[in-house]
Protein backbone atom coordinates (compact mmCIF):
# COMPACT_ATOMS: atom_id res chain seq x y z
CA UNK A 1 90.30 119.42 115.23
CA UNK A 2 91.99 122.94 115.83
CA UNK A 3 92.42 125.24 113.10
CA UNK A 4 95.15 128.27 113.74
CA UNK A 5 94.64 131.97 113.02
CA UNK A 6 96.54 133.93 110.95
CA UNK A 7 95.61 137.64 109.80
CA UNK A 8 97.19 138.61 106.28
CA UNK A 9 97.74 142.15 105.28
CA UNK A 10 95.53 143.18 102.23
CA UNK A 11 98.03 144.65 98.98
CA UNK A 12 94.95 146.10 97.47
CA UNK A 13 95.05 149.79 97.56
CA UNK A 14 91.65 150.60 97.97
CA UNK A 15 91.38 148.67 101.12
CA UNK A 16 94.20 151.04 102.91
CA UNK A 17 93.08 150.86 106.05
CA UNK A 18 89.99 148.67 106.29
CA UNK A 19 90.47 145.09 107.77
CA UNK A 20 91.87 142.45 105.66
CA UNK A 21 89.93 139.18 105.42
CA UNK A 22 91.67 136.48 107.85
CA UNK A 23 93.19 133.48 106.39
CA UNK A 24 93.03 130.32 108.17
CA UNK A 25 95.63 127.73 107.85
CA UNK A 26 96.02 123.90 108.39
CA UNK A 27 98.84 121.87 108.03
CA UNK A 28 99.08 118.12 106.64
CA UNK A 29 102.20 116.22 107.11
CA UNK A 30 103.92 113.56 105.40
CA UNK A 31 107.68 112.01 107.01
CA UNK A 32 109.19 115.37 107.28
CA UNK A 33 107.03 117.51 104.88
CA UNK A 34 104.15 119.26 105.00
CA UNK A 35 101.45 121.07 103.14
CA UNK A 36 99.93 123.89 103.83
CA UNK A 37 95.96 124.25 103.18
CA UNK A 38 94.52 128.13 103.84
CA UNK A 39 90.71 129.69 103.43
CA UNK A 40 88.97 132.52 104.51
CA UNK A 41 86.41 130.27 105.53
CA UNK A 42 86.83 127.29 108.57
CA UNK A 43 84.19 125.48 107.79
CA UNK A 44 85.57 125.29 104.12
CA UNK A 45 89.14 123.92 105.99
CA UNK A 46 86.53 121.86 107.84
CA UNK A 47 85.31 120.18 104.85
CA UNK A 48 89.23 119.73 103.27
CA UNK A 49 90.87 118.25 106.82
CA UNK A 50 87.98 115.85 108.00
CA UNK A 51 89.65 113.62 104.63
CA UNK A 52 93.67 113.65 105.97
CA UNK A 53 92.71 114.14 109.84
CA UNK A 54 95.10 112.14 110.54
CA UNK A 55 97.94 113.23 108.89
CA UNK A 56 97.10 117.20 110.24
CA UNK A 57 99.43 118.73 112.66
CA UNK A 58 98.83 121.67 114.93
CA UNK A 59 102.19 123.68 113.54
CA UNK A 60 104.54 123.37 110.38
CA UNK A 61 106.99 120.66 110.48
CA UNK A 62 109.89 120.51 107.74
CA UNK A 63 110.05 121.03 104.54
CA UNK A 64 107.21 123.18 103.16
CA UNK A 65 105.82 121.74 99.79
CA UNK A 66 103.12 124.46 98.98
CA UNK A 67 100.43 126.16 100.07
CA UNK A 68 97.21 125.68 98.46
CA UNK A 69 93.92 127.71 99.08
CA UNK A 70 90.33 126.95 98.19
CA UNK A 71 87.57 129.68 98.65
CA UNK A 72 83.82 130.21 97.79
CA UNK A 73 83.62 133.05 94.78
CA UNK A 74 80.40 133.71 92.65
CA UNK A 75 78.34 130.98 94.24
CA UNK A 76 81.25 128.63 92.98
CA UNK A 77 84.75 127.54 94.68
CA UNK A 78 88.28 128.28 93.51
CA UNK A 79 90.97 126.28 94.34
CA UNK A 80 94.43 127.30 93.32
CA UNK A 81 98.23 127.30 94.61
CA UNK A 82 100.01 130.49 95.81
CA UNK A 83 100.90 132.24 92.62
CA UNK A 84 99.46 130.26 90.10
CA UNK A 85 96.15 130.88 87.95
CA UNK A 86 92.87 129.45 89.99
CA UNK A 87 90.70 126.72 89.38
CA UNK A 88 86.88 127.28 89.69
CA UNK A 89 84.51 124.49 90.39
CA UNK A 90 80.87 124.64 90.42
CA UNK A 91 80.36 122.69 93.81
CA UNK A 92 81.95 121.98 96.95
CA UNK A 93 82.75 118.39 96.71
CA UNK A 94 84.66 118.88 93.62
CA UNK A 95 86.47 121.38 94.79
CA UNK A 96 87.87 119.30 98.01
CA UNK A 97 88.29 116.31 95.52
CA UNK A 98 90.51 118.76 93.67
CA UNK A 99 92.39 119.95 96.48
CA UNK A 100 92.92 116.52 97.97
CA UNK A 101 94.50 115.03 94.80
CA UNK A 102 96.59 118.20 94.56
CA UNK A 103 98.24 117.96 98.13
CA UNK A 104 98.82 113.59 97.53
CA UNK A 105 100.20 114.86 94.17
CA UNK A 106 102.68 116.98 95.91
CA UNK A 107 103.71 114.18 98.63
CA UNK A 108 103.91 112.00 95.67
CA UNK A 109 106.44 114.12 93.55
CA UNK A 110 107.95 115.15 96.72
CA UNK A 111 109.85 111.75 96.96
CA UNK A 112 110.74 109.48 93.39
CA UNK A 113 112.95 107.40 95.82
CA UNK A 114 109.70 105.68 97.07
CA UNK A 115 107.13 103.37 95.41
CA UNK A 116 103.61 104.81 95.45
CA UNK A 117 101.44 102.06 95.17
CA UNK A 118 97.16 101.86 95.30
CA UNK A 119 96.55 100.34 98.39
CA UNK A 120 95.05 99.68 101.72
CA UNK A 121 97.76 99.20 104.18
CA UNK A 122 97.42 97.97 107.59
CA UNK A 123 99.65 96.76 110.26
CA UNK A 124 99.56 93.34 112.15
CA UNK A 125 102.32 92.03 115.05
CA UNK A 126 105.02 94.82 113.93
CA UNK A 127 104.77 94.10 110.21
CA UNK A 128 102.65 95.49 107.15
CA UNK A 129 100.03 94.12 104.95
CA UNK A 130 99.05 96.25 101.66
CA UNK A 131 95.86 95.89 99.89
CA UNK A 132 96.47 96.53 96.39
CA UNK A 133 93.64 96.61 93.95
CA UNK A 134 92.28 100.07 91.68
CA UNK A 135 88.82 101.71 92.64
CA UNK A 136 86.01 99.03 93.37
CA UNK A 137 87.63 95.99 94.76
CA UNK A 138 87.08 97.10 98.61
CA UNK A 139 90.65 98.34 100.03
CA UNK A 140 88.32 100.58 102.32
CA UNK A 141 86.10 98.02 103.72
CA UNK A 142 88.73 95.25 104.27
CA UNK A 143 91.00 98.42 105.99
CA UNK A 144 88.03 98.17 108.27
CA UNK A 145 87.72 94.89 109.07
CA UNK A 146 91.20 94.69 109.97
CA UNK A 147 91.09 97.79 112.46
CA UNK A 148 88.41 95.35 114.01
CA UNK A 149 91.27 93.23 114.53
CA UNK A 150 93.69 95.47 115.95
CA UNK A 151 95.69 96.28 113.26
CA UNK A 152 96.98 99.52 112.92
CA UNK A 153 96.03 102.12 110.50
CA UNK A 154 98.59 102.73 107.71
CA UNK A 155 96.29 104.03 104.84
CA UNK A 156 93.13 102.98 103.18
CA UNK A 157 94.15 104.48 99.56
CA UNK A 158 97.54 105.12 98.85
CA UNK A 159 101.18 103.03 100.38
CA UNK A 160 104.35 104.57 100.06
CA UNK A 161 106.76 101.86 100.14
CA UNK A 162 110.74 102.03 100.35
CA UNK A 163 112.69 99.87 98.66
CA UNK A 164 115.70 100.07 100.56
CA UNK A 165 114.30 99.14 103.45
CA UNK A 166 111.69 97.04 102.62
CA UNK A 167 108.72 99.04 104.96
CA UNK A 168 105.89 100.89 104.37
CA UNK A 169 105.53 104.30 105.43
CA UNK A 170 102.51 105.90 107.13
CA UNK A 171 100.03 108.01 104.87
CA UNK A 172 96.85 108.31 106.66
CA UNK A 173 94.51 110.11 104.65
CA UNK A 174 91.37 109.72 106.67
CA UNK A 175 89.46 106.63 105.65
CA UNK A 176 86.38 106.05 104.21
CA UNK A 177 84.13 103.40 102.61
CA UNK A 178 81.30 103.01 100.55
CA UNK A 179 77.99 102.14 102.10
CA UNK A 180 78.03 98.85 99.11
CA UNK A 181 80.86 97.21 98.06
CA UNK A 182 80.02 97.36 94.15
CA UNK A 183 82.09 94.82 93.33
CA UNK A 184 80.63 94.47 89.86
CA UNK A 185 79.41 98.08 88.92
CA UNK A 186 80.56 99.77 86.39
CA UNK A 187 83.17 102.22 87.72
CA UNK A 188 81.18 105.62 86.43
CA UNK A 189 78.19 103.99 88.63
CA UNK A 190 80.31 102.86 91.42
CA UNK A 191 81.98 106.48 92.19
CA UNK A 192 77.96 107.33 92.36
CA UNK A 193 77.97 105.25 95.78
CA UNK A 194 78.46 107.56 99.37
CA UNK A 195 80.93 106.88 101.34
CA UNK A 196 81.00 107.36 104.80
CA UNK A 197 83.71 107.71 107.10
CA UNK A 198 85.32 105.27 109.34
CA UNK A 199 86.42 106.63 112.43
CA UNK A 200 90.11 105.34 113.84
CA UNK A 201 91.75 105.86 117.22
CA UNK A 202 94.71 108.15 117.26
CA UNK A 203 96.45 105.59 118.99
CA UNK A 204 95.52 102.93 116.02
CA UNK A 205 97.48 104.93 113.72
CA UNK A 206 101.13 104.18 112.82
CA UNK A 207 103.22 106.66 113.51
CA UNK A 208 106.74 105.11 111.52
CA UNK A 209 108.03 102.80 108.63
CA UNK A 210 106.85 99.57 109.21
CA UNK A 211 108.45 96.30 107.41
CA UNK A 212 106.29 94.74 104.85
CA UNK A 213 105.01 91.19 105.78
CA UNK A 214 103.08 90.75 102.63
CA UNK A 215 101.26 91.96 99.71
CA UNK A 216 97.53 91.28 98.97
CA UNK A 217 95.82 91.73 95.67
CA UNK A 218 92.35 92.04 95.71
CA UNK A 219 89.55 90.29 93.72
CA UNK A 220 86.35 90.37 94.98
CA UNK A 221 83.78 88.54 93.30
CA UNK A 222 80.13 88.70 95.56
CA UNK A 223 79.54 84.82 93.85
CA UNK A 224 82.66 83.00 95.09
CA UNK A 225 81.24 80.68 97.61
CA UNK A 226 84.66 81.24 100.45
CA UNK A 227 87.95 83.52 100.47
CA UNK A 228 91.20 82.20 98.75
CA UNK A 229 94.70 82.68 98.12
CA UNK A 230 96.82 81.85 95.23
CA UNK A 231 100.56 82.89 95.81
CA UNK A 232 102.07 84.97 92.93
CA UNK A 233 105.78 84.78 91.57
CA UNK A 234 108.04 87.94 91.38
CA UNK A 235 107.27 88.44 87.90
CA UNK A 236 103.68 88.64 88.27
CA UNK A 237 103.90 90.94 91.38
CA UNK A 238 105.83 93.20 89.58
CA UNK A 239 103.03 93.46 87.13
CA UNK A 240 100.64 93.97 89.43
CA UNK A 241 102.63 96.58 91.15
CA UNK A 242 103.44 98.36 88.13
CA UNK A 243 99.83 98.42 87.71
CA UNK A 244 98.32 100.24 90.51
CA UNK A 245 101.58 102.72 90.80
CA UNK A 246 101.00 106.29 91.32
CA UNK A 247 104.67 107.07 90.13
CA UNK A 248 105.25 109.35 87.81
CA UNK A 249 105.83 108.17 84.16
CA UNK A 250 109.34 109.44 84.75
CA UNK A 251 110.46 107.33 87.47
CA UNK A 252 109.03 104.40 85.35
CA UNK A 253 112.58 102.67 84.50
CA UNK A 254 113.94 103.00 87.76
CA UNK A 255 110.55 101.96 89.45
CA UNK A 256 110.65 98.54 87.80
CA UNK A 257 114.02 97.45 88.90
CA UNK A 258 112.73 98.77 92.50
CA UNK A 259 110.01 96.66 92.05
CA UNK A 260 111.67 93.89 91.22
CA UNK A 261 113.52 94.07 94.46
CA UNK A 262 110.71 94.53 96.60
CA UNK A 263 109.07 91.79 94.67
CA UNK A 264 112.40 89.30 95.78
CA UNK A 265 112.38 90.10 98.87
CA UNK A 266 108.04 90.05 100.05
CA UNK A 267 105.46 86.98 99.05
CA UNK A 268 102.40 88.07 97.21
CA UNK A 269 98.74 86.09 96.23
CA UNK A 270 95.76 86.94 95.32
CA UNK A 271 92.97 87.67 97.54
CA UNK A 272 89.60 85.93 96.07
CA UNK A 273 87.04 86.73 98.09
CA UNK A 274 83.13 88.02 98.85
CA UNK A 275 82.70 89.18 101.92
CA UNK A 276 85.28 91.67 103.80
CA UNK A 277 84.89 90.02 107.34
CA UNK A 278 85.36 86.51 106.20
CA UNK A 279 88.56 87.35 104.27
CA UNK A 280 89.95 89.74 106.99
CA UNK A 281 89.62 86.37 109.30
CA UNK A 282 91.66 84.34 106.85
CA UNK A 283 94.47 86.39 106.48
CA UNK A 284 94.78 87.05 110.36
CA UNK A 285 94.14 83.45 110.95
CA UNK A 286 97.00 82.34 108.27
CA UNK A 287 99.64 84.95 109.34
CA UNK A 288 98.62 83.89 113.09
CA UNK A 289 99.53 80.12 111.71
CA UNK A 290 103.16 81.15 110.03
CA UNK A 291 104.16 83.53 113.16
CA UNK A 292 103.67 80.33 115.51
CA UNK A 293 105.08 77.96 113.08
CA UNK A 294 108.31 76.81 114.02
């Protein structure tokens, strides 16, 4: 992971003449965006990149959308965006947690044309699958199991879908998952659990739109004794949908009659399952079945 170099000149008068600190900068990109990410400390950037590795890139590309910094201050961390009032947090975890969520945020607004949706999203013969299911239901672990199958790495938390096209864009924050799945914790006790991080090939991760093939949503249940499905009509995907969107409250009238087409145009089901390998196997198995169907 390379982090660039870049000195800035100090405006404080009564450093004329002594050396300004140096400000490191990374770069996360998104289609033809990017964010900028900048400390006076690497291994702080170190901390920040290791959760969009994927999506870093060695120089600008596009569109900038910000520049955010986070620095250690007072035995504390501030995080804050160029000319705008600071955060402090107490420790460093929140502090990337905040930062994170700030530069998705950004993406997010970035572009109302597309439908941000909570999900896992993987890639199988050409086409997409998205896992969609809130915090708890095991998007991470069953992104996983499917990179044990060869799918490519789309995302393991958040799938930007357009309409128009019908395909899911790449957003590969860098994925991780929970050492237990949880299923049935409460969610305050549940974000308790460590996570660890699941390492993926560069070459496993999609680099373009990819059409969507199908739409998952998850319920996992640790006492259902095998994996089903249970198809869903347009209405109900919609629901769902609407459900685990990330788009603003806006874009909400505009959002359901993209929906809707995205919804008329891609089967859902439900996923009922317990264990992420067995229902990984099922889905390849069945989409294995339709693609040699004739």
């Amino acid at each position: 992971m390379r982090i660039a170099r870049q000195r800035l000149a100090s405006k404080d008068p009564g450093l004329i003449g002594a050396a300004a600190p140096p400000i490191y900068p990374i770069y996360a990109a998104f289609a033809n965006d990017h964010v900028s990410i900048c400390s006076e400390s690497r291994s702080l950037l170190w901390y920040v990149a290791r959760n969009v590795e994927p999506m870093l890139t060695l120089e600008p590309t596009g569109t900038n959308l910000g520049t955010f910094y986070i620095n250690q201050l007072n035995g504390g961390f501030t995080v804050h965006e160029r000319d705008s009032s600071e955060h402090r947090l107490r420790d460093l975890q929140s502090a990337v947690r905040s930062l994170h969520h700030l530069l998705i945020k950004r993406f997010i607004d970035s572009r109302p044309d597309l439908l941000w949706i909570h999900a896992g999203a993987v890639a199988f013969a050409g086409e997409a699958l998205i896992l969609v299911a809130p915090t708890g239901q095991g998007k991470s672990t069953l992104v996983g199991e499917f990179l044990e199958w060869g799918c490519s790495y789309l995302s393991d938390e958040i799938a930007p879908i357009d309409p128009v096209s019908g395909a899911v864009l790449p957003f590969p924050v860098s994925p991780w998952k929970r050492i237990t799945m949880g299923g049935h914790l409460p969610l305050e006790r549940l974000q308790k659990i460590p996570k660890v991080p699941m390492r993926v090939a560069p070459t496993a991760v999609g680099t373009g739109p990819i059409p969507l093939r199908q739409i998952y949503f998850l319920c996992h249940n640790l006492r259902l004794p095998t994996t089903s499905i249970e198809s869903c009509t347009p209405g109900t995907t919609v629901l769902e949908m609407a459900r685990n969107s990330f788009n603003s409250d806006e874009t909400r009238v505009p959002e359901l009659a993209r929906l809707c087409t995205v919804a008329n145009r891609v089967s859902a089901a439900y996923l009922h399952y317990a264990f992420a390998a067995a229902a990984a196997c099922e889905i390849i198995r069945t989409l294995i079945s339709r693609s040699e169907s004739p």
